[in-house]
Protein backbone atom coordinates (compact mmCIF):
# COMPACT_ATOMS: atom_id res chain seq x y z
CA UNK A 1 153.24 78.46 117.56
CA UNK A 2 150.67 79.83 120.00
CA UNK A 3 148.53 82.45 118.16
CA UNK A 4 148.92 85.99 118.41
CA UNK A 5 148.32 87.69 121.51
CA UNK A 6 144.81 90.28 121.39
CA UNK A 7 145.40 93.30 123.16
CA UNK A 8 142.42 95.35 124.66
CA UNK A 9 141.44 98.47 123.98
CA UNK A 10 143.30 101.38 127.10
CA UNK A 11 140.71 103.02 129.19
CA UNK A 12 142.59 105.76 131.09
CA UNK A 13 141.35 106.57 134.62
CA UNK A 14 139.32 109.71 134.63
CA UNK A 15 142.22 110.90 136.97
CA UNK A 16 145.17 109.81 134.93
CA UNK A 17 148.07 112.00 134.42
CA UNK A 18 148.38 113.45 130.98
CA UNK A 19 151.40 110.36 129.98
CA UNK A 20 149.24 108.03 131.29
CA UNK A 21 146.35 109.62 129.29
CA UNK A 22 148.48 109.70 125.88
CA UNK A 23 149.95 105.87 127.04
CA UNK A 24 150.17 103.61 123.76
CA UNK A 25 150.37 100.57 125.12
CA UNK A 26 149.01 97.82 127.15
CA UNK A 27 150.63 95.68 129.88
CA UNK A 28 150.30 92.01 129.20
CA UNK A 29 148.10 89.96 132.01
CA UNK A 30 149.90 87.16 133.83
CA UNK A 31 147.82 84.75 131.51
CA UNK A 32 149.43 86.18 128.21
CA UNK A 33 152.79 86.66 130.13
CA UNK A 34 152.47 82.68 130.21
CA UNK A 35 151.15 82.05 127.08
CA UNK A 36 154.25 84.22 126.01
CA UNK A 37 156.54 81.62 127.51
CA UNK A 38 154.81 78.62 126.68
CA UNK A 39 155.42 79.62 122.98
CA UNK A 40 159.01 79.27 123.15
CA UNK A 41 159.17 75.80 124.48
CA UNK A 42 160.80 73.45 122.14
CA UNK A 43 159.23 69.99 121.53
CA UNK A 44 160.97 67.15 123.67
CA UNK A 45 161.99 69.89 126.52
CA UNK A 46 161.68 68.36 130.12
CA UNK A 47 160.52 71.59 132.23
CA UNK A 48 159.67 72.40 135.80
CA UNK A 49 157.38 75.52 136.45
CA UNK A 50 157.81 77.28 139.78
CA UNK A 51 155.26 77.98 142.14
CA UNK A 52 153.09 80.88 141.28
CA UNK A 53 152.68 82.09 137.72
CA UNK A 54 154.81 80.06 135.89
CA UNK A 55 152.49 76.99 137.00
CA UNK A 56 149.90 78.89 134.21
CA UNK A 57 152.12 78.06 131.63
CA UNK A 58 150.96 74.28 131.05
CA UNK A 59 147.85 75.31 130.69
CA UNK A 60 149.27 77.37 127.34
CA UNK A 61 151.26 74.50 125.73
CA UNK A 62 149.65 73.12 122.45
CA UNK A 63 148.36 69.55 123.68
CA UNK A 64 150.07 68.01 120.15
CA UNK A 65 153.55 69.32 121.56
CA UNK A 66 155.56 66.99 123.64
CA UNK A 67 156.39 69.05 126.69
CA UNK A 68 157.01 67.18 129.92
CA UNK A 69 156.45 68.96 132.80
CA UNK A 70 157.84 67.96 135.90
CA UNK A 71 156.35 68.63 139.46
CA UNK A 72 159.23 68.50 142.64
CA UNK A 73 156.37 66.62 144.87
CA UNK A 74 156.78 63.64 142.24
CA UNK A 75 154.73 64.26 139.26
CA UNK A 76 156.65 63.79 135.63
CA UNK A 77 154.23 64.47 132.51
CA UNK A 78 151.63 67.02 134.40
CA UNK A 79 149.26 68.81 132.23
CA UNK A 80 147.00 71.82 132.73
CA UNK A 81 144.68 72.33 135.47
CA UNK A 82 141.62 70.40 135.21
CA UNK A 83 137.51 72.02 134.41
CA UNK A 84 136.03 72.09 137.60
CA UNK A 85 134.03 69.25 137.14
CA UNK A 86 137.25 67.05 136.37
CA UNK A 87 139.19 67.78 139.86
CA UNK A 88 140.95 65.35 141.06
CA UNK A 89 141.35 65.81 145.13
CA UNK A 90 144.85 63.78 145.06
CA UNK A 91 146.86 65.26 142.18
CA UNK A 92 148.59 68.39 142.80
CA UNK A 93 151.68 70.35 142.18
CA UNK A 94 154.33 71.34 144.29
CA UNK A 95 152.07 74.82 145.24
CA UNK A 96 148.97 72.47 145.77
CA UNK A 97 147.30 73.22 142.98
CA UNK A 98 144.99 70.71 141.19
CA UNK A 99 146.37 69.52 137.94
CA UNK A 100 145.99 67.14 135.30
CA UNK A 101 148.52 64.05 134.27
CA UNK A 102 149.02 64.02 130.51
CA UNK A 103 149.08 60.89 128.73
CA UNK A 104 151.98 58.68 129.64
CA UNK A 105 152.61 60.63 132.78
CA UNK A 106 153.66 59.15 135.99
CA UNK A 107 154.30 59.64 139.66
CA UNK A 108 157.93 59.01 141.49
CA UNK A 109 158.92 59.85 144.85
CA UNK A 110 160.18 62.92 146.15
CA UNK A 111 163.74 61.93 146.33
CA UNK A 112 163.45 60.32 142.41
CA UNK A 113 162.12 63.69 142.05
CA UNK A 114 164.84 65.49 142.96
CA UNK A 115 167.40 63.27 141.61
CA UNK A 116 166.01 64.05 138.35
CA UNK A 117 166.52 67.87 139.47
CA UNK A 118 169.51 67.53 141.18
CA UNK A 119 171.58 65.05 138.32
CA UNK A 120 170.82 67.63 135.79
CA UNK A 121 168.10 66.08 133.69
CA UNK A 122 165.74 69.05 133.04
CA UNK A 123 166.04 71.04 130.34
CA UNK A 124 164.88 74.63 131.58
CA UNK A 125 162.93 75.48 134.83
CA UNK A 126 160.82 78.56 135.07
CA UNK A 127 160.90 80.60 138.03
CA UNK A 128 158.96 83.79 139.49
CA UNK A 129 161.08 85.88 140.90
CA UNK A 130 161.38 89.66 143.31
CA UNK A 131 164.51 90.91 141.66
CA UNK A 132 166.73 89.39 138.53
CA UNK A 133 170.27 91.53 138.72
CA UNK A 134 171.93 92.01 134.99
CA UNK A 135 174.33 89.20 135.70
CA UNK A 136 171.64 86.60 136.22
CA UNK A 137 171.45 86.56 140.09
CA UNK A 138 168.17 85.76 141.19
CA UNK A 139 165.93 86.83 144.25
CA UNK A 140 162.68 84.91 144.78
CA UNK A 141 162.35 83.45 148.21
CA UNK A 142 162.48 86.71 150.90
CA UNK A 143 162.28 90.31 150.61
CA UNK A 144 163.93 90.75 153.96
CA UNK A 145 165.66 89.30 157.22
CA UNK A 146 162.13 89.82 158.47
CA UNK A 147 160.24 87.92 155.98
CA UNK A 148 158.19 84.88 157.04
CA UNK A 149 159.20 82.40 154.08
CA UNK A 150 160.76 79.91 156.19
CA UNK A 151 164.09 78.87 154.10
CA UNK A 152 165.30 79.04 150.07
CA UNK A 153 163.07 75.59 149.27
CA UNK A 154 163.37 73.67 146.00
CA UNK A 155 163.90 76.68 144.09
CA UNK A 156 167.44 76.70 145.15
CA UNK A 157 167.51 73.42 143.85
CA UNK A 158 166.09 74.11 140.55
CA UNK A 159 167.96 77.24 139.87
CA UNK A 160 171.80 75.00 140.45
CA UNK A 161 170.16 71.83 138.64
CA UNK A 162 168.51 73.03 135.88
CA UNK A 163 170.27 73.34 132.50
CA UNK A 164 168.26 76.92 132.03
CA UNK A 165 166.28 79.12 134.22
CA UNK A 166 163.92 81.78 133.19
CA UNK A 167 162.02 83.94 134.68
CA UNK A 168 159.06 84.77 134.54
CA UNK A 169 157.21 88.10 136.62
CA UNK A 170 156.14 91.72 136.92
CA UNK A 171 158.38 94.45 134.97
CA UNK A 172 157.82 96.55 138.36
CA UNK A 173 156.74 96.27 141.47
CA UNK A 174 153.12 97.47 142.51
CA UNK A 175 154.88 100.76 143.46
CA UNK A 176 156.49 101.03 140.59
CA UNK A 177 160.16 99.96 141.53
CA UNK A 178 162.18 97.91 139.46
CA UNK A 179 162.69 94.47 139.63
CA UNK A 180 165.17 94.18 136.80
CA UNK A 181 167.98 95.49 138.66
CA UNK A 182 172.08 96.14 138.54
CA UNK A 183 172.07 94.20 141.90
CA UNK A 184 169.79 92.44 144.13
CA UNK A 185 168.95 93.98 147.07
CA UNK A 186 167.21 90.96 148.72
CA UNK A 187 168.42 87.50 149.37
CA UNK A 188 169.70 86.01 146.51
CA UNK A 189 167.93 82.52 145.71
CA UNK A 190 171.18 81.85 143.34
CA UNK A 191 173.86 83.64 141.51
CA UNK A 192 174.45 83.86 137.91
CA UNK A 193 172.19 81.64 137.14
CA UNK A 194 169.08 83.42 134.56
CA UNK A 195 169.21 83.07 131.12
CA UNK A 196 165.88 84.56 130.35
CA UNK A 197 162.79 86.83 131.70
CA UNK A 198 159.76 87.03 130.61
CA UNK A 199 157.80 90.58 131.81
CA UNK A 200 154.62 92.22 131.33
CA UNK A 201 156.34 94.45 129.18
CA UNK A 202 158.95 92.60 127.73
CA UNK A 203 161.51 89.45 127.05
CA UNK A 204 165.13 90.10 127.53
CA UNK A 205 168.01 88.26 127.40
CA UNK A 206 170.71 88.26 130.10
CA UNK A 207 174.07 87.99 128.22
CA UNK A 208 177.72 89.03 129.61
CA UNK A 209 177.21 92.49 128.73
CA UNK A 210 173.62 92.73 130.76
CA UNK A 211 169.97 92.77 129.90
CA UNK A 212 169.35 92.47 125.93
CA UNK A 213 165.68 93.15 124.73
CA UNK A 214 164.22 90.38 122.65
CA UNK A 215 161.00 91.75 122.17
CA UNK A 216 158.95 94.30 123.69
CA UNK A 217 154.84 94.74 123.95
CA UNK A 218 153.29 96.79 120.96
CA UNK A 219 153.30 100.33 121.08
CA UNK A 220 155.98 99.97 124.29
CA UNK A 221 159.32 102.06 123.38
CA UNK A 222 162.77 101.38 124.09
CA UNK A 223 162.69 104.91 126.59
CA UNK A 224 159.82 104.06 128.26
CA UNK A 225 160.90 100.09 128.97
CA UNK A 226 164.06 101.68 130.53
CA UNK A 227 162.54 104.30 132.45
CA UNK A 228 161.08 101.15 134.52
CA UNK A 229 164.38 99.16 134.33
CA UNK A 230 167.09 100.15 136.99
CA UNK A 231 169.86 98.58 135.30
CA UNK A 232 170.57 99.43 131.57
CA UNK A 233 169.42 97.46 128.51
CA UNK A 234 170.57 97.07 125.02
């Protein structure tokens, strides 16, 4: 089990509003958001971990549990990124980051790759995501018709091939909007499909009646988590 998670003192903003001011809580940091999921990874899982965040998440994964994460590009057993000094220039992941290759790890081809996505051989895939809806649709690829991401990608891939998808992201956006939603409004990656989300406020289950919270950060209430949800929670 990773250990506990330290939270830092709150230093309001000498022009914080008075509820920001009388705030009990503090919002996890995308590091402990990982370290969060990496904690509920069972021994023996195969895993992907999207682009983005969730990539942060090997790096949290106790080196005497047998996690093997898989890369799309063709990378099955990658560990955490490497010390600076240790970089190697060839070995990346799917968002061209430099990584690591844990012991017995191995390299395949892109198409082995995704026939190990695509024939249903990993055990969960962690995404980050725009907008999760309460019946496990999932946006993470556009926010618009406008937007320059040029197609769905793997993700699509992962979220049908996958035998569990979480998520992993911000509670809100930077303006405060919700991102756990009744509906998407942007264009969906895949339907139905999330199991799981991990926020910097919370973990919540999706189940057939909607979000269910799991757990929620110290000091966080119930109130306050679903003042910043737009769907409802139980």
């Amino acid at each position: 089990m990773f250990p506990a998670t330290k939270f830092p003192a709150i230093k309001p903003r000498s022009e914080a509003t008075m509820s920001e001011t009388m705030q009990k809580w503090q919002a996890l940091s995308r590091k402990e958001m990982a370290a969060r999921v990496a904690q509920d990874i069972p021994e023996g899982w195969y895993v992907n971990l999207g682009i983005g965040a969730p990539t942060m998440i090997a790096d949290y994964i106790p080196a005497d549990r047998e996690v093997v994460i898989h890369s799309e590009n063709g990378i099955v057993g990658m560990g955490p990124a490497p010390a600076p000094e240790d970089v190697d220039p060839w070995l990346i992941n799917a968002g061209k980051q430099h990584v690591t290759l844990r012991k017995g790890g191995s390299y395949v081809h892109q198409a082995d790759s995704f026939a190990i996505i695509r024939g249903g051989h990993l055990d969960l895939c962690v995404l980050g995501a725009f907008e999760v809806a309460q019946n496990g649709d999932i946006a993470n690829w556009a926010t618009s018709s406008n937007d320059m991401a040029p197609a769905v990608g793997g993700a699509m891939d992962l979220s049908a091939g996958a035998r569990r998808v979480w998520v992993l992201m911000e509670h809100t956006t930077k303006d405060g909007r919700p991102r756990l939603v009744k509906h998407c409004g942007y264009p969906l990656t895949a339907m139905g499909v999330v199991k799981r989300i991990y926020t910097n406020l919370a973990v919540l289950d999706v189940t057939p009646e909607g979000f269910e919270v799991v757990e929620m950060i110290p000091g966080l209430t119930l109130d306050e988590l679903q003042a910043r949800t737009d769907a409802p929670l139980r």
